[in-house]
N, C-alpha and C. Protein backbone atom coordinates (compact mmCIF):
# COMPACT_ATOMS: atom_id res chain seq x y z
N UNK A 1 -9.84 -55.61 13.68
CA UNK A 1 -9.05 -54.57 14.32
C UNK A 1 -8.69 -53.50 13.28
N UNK A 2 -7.98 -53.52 11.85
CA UNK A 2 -7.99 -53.02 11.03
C UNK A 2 -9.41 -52.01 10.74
N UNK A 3 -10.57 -52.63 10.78
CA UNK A 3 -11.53 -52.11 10.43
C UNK A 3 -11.71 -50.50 11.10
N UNK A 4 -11.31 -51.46 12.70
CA UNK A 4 -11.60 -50.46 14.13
C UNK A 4 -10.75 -49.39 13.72
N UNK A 5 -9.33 -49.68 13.01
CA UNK A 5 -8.28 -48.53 13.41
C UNK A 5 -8.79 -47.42 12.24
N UNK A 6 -9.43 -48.10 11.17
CA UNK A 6 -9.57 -47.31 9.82
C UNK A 6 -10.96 -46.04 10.11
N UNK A 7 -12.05 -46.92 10.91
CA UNK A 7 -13.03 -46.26 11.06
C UNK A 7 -12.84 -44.87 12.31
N UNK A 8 -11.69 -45.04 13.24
CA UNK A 8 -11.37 -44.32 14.42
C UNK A 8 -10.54 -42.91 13.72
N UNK A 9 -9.66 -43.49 12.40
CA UNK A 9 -8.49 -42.89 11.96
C UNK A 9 -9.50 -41.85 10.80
N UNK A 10 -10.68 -41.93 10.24
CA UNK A 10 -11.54 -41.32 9.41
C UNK A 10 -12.41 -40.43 10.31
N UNK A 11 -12.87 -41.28 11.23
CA UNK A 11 -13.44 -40.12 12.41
C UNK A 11 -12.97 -38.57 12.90
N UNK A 12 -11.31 -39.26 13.26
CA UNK A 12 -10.55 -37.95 13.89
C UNK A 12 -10.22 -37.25 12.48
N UNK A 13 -9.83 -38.12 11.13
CA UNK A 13 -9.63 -36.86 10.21
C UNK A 13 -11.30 -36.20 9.92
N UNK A 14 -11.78 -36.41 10.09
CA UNK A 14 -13.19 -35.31 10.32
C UNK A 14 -13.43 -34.44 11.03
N UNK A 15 -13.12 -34.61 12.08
CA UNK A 15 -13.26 -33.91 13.51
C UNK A 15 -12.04 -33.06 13.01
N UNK A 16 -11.31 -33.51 12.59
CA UNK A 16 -10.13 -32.29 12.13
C UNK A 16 -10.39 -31.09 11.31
N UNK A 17 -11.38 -31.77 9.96
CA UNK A 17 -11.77 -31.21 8.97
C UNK A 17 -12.82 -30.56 8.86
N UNK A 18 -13.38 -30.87 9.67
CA UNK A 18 -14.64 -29.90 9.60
C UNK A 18 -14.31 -28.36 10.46
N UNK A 19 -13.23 -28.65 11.59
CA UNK A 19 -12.70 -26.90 12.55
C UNK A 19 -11.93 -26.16 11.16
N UNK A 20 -11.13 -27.24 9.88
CA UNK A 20 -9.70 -26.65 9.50
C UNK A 20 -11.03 -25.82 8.45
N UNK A 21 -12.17 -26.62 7.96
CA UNK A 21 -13.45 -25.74 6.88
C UNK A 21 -14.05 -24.81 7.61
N UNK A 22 -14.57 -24.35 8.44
CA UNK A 22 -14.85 -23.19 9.56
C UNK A 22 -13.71 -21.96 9.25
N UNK A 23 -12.76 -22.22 9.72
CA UNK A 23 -11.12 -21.53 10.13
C UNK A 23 -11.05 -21.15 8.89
N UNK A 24 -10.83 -22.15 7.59
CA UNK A 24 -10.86 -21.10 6.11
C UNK A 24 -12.16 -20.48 5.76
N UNK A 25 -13.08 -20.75 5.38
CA UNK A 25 -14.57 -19.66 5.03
C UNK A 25 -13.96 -18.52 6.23
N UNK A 26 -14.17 -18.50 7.27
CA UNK A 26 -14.07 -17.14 7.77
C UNK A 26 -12.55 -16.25 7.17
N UNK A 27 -11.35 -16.76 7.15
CA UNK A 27 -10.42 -16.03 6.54
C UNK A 27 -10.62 -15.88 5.07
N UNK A 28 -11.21 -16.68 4.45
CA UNK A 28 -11.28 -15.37 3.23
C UNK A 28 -12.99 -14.80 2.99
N UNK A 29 -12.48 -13.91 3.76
CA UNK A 29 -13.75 -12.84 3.79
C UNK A 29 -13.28 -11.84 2.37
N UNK A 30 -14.27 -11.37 1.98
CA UNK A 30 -14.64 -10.54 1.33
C UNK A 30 -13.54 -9.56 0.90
N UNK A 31 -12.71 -9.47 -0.16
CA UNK A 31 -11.54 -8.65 -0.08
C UNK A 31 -12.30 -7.27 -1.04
N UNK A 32 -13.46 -7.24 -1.49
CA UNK A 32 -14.03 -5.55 -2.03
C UNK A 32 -14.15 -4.63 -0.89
N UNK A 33 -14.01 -3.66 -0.88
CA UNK A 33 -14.04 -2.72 0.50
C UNK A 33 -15.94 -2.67 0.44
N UNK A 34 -16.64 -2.73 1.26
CA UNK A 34 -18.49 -2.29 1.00
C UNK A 34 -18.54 -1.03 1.59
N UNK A 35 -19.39 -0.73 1.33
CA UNK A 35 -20.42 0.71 2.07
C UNK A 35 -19.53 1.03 3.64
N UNK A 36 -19.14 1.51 4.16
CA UNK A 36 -18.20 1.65 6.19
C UNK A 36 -17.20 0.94 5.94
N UNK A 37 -16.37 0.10 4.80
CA UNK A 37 -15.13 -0.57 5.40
C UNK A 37 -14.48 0.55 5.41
N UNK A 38 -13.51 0.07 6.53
CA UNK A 38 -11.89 1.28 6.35
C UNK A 38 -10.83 0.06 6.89
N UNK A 39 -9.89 0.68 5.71
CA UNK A 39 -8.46 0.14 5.95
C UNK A 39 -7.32 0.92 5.97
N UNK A 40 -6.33 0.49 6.75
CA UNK A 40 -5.10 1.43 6.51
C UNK A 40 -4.15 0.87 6.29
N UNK A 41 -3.10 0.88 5.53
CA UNK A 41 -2.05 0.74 4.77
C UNK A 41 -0.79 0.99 5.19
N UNK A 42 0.07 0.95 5.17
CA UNK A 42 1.71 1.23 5.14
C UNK A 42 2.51 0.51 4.65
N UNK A 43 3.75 1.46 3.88
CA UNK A 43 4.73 0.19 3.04
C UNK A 43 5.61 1.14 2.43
N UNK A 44 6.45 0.57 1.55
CA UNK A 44 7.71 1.30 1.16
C UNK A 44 7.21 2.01 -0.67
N UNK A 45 7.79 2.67 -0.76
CA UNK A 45 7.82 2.90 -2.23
C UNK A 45 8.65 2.70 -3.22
N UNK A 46 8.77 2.44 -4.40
CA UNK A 46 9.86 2.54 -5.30
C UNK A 46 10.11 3.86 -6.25
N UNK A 47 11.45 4.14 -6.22
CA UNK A 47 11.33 5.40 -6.46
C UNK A 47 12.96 5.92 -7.30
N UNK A 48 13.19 6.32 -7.98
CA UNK A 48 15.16 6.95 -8.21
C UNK A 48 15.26 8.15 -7.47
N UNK A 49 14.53 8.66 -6.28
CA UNK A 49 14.11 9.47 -5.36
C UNK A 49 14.44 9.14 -3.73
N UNK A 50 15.23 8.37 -3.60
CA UNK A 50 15.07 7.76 -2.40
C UNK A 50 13.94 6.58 -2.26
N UNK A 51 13.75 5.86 -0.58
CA UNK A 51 12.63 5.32 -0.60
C UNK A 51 11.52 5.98 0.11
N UNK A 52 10.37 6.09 -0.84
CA UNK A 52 9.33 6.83 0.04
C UNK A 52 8.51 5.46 1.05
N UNK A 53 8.71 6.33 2.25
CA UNK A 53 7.36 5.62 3.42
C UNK A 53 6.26 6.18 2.78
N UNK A 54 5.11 5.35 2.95
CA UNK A 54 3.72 5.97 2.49
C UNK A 54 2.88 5.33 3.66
N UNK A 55 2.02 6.18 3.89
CA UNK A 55 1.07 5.71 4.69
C UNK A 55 -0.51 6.04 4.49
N UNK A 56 -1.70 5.31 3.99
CA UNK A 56 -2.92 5.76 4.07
C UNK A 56 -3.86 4.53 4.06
N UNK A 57 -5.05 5.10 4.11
CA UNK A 57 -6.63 5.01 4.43
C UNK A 57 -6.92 4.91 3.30
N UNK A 58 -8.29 4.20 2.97
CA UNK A 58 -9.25 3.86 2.58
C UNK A 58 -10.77 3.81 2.54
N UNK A 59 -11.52 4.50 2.34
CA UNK A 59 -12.84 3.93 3.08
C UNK A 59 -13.94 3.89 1.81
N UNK A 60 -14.82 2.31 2.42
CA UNK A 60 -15.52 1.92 1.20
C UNK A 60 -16.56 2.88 1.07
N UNK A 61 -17.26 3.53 -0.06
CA UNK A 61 -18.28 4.67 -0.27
C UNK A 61 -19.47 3.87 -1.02
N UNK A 62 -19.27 2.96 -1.68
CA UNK A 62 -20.22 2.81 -2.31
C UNK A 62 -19.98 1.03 -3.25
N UNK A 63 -20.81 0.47 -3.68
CA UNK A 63 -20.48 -1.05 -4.04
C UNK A 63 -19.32 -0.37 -5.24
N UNK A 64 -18.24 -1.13 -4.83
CA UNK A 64 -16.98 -1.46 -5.59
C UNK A 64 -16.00 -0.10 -5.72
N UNK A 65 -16.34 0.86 -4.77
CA UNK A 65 -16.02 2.19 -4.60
C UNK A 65 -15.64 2.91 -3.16
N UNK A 66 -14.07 3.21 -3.65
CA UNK A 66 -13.38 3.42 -2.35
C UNK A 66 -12.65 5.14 -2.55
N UNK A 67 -12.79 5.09 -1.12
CA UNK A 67 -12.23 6.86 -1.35
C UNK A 67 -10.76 6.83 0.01
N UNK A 68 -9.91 8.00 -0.33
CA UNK A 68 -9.30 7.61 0.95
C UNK A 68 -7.89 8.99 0.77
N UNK A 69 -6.66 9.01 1.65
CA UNK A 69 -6.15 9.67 1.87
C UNK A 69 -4.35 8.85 1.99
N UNK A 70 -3.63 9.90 2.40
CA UNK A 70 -2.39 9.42 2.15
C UNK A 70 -1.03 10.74 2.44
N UNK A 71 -0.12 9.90 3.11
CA UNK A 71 0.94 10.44 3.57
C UNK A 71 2.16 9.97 2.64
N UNK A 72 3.18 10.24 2.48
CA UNK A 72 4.44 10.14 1.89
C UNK A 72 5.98 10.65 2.13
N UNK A 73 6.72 10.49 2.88
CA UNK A 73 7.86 11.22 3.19
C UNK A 73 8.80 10.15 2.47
N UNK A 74 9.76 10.73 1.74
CA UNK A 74 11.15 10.30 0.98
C UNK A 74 12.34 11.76 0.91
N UNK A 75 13.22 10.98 1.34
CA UNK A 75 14.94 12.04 1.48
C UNK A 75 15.71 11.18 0.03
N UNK A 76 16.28 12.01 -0.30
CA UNK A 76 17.43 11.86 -1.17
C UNK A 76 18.58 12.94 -1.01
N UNK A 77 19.88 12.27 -1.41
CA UNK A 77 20.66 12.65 -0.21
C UNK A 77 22.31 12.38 -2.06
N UNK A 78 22.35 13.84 -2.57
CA UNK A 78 23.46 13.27 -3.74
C UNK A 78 24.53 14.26 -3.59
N UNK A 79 25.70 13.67 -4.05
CA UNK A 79 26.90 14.46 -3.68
C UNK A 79 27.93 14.83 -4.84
N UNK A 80 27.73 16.25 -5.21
CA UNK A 80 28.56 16.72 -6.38
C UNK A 80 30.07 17.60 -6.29
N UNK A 81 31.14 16.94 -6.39
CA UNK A 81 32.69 17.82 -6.28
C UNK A 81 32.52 18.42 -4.63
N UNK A 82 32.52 17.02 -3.53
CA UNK A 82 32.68 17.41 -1.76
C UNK A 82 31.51 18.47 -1.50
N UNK A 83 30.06 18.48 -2.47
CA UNK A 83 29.23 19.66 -1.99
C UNK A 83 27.67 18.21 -1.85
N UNK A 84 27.22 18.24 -0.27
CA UNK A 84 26.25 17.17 -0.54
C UNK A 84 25.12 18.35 -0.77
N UNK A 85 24.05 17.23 -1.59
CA UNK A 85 22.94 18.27 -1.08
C UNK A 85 21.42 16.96 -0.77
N UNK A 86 21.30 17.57 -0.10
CA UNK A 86 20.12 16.31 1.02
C UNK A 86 18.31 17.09 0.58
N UNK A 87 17.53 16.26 -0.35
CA UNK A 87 16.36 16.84 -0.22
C UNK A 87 15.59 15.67 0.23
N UNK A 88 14.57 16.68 0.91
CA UNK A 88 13.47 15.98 1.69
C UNK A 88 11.98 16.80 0.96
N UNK A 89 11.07 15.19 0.62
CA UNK A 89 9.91 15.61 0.25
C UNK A 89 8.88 15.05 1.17
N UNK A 90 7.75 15.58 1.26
CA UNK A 90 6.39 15.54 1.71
C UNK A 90 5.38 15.57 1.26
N UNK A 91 4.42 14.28 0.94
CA UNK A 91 3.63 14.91 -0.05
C UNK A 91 2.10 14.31 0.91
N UNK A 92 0.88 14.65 0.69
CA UNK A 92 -0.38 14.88 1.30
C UNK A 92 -1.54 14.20 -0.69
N UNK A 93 -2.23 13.50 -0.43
CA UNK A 93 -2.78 12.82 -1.29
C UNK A 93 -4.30 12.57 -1.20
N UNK A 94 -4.77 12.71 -2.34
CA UNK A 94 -6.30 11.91 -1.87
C UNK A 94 -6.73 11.33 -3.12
N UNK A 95 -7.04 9.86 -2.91
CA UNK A 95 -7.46 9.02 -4.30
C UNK A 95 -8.78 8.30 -4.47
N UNK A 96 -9.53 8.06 -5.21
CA UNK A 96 -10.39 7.43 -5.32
C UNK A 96 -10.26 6.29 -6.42
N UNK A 97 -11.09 4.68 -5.56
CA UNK A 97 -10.39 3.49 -6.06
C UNK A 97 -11.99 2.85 -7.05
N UNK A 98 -11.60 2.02 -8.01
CA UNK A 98 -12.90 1.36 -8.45
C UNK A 98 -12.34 0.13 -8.47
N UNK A 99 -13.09 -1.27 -7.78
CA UNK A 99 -12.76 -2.18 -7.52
C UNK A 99 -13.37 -3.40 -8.52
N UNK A 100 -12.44 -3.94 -9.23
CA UNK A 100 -12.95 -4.91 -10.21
C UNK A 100 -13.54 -6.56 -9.74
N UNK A 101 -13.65 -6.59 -8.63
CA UNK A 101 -13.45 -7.81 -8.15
C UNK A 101 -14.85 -8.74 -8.77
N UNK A 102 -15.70 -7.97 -8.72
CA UNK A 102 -17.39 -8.47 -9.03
C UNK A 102 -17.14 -8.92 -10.70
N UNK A 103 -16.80 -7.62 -11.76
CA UNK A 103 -16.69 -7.83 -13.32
C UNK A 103 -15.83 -8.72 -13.45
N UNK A 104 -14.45 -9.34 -12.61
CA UNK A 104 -13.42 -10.27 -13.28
C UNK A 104 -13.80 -11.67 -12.36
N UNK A 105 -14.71 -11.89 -11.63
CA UNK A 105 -15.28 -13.09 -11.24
C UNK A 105 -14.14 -13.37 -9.85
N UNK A 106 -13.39 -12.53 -8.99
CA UNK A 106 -11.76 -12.96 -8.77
C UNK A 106 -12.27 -13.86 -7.26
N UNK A 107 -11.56 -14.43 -6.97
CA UNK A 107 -11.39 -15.03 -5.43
C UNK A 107 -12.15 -13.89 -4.52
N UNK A 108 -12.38 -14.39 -3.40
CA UNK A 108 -12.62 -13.77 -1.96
C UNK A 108 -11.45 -13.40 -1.10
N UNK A 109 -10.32 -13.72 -1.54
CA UNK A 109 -9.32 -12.83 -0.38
C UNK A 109 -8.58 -11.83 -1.50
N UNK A 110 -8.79 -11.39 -2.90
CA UNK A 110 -8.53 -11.02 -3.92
C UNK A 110 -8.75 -9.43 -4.12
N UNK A 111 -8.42 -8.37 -3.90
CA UNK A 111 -8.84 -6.96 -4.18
C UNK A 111 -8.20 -6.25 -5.46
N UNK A 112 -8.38 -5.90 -6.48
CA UNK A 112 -8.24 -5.67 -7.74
C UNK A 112 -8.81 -4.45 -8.19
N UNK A 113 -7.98 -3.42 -7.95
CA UNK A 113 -8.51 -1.88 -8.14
C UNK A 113 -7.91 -0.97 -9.10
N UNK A 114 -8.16 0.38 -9.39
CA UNK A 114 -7.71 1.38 -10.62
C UNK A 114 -8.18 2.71 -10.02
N UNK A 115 -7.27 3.19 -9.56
CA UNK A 115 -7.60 4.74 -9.45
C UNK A 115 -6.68 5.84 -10.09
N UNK A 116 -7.25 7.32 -9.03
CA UNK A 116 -6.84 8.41 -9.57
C UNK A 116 -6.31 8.75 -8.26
N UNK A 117 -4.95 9.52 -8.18
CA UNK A 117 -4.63 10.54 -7.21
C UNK A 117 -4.27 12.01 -7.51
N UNK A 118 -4.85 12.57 -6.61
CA UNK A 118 -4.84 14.10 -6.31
C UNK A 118 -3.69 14.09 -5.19
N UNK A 119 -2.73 15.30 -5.21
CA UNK A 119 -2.12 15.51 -4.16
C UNK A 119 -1.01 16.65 -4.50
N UNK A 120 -0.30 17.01 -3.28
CA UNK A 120 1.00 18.09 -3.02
C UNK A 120 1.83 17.36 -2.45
N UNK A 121 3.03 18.18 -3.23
CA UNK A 121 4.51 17.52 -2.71
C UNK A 121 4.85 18.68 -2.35
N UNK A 122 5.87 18.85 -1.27
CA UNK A 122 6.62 19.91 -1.11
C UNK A 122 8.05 19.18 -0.62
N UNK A 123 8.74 19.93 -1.32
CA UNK A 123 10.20 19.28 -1.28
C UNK A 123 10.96 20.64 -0.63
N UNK A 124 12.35 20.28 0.43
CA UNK A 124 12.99 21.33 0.63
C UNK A 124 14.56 20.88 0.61
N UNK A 125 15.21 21.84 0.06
CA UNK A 125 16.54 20.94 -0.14
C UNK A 125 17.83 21.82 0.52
N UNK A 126 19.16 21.35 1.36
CA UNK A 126 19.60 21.52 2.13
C UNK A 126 21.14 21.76 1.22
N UNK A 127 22.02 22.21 1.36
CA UNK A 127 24.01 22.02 0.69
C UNK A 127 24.51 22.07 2.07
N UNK A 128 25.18 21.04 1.88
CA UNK A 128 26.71 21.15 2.96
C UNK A 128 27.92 21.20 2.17
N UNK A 129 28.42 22.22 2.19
CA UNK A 129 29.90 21.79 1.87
C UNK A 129 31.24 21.30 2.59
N UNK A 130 31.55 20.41 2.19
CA UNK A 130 32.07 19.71 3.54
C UNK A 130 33.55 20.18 3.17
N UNK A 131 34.13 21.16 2.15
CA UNK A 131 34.84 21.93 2.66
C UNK A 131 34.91 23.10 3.19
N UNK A 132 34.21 23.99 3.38
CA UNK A 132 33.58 25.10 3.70
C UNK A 132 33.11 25.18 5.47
N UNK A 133 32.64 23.87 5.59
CA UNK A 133 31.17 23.25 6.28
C UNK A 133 30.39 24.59 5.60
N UNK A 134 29.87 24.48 5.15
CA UNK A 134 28.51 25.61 5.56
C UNK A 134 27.35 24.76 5.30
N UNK A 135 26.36 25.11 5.63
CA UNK A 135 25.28 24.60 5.68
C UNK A 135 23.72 25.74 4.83
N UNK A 136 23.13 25.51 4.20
CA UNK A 136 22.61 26.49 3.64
C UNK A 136 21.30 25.95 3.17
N UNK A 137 20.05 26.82 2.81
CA UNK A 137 18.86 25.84 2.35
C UNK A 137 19.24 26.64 0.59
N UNK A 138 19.00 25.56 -0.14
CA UNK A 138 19.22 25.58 -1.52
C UNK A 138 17.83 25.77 -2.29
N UNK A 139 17.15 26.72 -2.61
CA UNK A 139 16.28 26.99 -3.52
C UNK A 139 16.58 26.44 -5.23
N UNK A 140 17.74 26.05 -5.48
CA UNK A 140 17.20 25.63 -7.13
C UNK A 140 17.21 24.06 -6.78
N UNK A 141 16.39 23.36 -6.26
CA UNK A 141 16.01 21.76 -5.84
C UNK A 141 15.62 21.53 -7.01
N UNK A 142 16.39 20.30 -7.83
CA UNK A 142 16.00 19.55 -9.06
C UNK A 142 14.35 19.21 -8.85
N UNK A 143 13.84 18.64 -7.42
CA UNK A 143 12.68 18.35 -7.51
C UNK A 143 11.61 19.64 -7.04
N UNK A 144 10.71 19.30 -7.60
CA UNK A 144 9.59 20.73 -8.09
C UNK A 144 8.69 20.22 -6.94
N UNK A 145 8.07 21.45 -6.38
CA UNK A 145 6.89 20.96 -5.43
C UNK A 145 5.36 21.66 -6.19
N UNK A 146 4.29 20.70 -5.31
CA UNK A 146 3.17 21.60 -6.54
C UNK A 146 2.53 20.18 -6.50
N UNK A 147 1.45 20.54 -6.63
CA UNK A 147 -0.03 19.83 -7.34
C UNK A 147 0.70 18.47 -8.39
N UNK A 148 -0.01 17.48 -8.37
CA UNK A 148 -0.17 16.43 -9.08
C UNK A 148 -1.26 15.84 -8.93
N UNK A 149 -1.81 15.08 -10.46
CA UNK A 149 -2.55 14.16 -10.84
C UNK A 149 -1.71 13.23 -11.39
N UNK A 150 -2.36 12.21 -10.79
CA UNK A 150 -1.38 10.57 -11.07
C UNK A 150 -2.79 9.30 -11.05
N UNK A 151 -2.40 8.20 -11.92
CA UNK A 151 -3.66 7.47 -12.23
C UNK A 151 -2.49 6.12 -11.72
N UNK A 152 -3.16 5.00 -10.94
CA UNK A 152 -2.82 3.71 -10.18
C UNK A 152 -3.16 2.37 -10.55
N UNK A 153 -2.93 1.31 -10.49
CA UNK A 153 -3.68 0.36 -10.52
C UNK A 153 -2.91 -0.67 -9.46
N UNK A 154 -3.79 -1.28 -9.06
CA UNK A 154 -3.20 -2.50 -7.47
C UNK A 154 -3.72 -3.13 -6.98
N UNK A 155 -3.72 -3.60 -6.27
CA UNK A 155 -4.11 -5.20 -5.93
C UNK A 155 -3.57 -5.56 -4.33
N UNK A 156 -4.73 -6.74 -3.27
CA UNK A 156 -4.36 -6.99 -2.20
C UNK A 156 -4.67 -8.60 -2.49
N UNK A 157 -4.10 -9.16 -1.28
CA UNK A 157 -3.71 -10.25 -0.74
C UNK A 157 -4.32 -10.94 0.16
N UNK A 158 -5.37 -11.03 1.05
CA UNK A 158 -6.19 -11.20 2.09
C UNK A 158 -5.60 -12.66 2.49
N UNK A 159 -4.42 -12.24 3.42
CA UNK A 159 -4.19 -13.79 3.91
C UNK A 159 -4.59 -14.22 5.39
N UNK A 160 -5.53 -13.07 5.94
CA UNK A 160 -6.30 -13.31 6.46
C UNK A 160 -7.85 -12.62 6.84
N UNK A 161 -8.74 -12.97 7.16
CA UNK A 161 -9.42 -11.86 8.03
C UNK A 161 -9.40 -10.21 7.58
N UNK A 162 -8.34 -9.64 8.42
CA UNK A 162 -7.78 -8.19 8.57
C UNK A 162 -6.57 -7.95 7.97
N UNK A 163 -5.85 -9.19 7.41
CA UNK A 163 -4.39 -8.83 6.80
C UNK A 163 -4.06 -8.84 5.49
N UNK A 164 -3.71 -7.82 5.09
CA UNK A 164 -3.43 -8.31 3.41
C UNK A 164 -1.93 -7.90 3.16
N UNK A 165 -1.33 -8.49 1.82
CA UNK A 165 -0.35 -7.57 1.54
C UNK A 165 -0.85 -6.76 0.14
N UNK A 166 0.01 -5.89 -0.02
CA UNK A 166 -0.66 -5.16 -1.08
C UNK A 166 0.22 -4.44 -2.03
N UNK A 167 -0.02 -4.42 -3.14
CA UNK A 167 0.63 -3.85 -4.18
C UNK A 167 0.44 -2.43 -5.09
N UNK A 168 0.64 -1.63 -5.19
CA UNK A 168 0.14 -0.36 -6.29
C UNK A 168 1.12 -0.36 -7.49
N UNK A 169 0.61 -0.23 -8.58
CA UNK A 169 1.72 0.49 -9.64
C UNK A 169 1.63 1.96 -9.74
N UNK A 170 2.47 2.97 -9.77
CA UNK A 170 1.83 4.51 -10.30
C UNK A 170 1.48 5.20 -8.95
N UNK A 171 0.61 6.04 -8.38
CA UNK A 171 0.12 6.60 -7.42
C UNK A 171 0.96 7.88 -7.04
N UNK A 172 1.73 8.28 -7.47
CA UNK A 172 2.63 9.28 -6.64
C UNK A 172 3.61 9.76 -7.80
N UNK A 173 3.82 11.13 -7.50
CA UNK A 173 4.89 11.98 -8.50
C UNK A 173 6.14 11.41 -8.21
N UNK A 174 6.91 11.43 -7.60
CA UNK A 174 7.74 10.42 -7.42
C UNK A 174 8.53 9.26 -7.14
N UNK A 175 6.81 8.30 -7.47
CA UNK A 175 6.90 6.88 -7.05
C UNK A 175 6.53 6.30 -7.90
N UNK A 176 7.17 4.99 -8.40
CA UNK A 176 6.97 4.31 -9.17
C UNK A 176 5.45 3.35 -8.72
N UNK A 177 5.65 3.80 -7.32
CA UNK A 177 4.74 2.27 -6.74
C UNK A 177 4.90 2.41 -5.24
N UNK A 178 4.12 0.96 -4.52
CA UNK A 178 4.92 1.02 -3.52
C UNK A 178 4.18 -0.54 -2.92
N UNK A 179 4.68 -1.12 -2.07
CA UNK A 179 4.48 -1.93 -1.58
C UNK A 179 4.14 -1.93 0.29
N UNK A 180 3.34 -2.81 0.56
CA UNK A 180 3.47 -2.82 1.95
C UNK A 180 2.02 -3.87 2.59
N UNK A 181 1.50 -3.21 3.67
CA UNK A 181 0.39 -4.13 4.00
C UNK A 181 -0.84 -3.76 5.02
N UNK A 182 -1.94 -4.00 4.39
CA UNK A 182 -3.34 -3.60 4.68
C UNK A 182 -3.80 -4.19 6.26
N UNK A 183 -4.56 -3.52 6.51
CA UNK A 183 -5.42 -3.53 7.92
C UNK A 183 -6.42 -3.41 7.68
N UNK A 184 -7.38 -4.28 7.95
CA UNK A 184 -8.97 -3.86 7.28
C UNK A 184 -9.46 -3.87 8.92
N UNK A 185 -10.21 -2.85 9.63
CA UNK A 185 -11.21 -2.73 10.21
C UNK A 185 -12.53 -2.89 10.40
């Protein structure tokens, strides 16, 4: 009887194990972007700027070579002797990624990249005086709008399929970084 229960109890852990080996090979697919991938992104930024939302794209161009685009809105909002003053930036981006995953040998759900960004910020900044009320748009804004070059390096997560989380250091004039999570198509 023992024998029966041992040989029944090895069976079903097989029958288990062979759907749970299927179910992983397909989730970690391929985390290098190839030739048509596109992914899109969203996540927070870090910043002494407020927090920037960022939002962008990706698309693979070439083995280990990604090109792509990018949104950014962050408010900061500081208040000197009852006078606030509230700026809001916008910035428009375009970066190109080189993906190390092949030269550092890394995992399959693993994306490991280094780029460059191109982009415009435009910042506009607001005074209330909240004794006064007045309300007014303030032209001397501590933050500068205008052209930037900024160089990145970051990394994804592929915890499944289509999902990653993802990390950048650098990427943005007034971001340290940013965090959030991938959509691969």
């Amino acid at each position: 009887i023992f024998a029966q229960i041992l040989n029944l109890f090895v069976m079903k852990k097989n029958l288990f194990l062979f759907p749970a080996i299927i179910i992983a090979s397909a989730l970690s697919a391929q985390a290098t972007p190839h030739k048509g991938d596109f992914q899109a992104n969203v996540g927070l930024g870090f910043s002494s700027v407020g927090t920037p939302i960022n939002l962008s794209v990706d698309y693979g161009v070439g083995k280990n070579i990604s090109v792509g685009g990018g949104l950014t809105y962050v408010t900061d909002t500081n208040t000197y002797y009852d006078v606030k003053y509230k700026h809001t930036g916008f910035g428009v981006t375009a970066h190109g990624n080189y993906h190390f995953n092949k030269i550092l040998s890394l995992p399959n759900n693993i994306d490991f990249y280094a780029g460059l960004y191109l982009g415009y910020y435009n910042w506009n900044s607001k005074v209330e005086d909240s004794f006064n009320g007045i309300n007014t748009a303030y032209s001397g804004s501590t933050y500068n709008s205008g052209l930037f070059l900024s160089a990145q390096v970051g990394g994804r997560y592929f915890f499944t399929k289509n999902w990653a989380a993802n990390l950048d250091l650098g990427g943005g004039t007034y971001s340290g970084g940013k965090i959030g999570i991938t959509y691969r198509f």
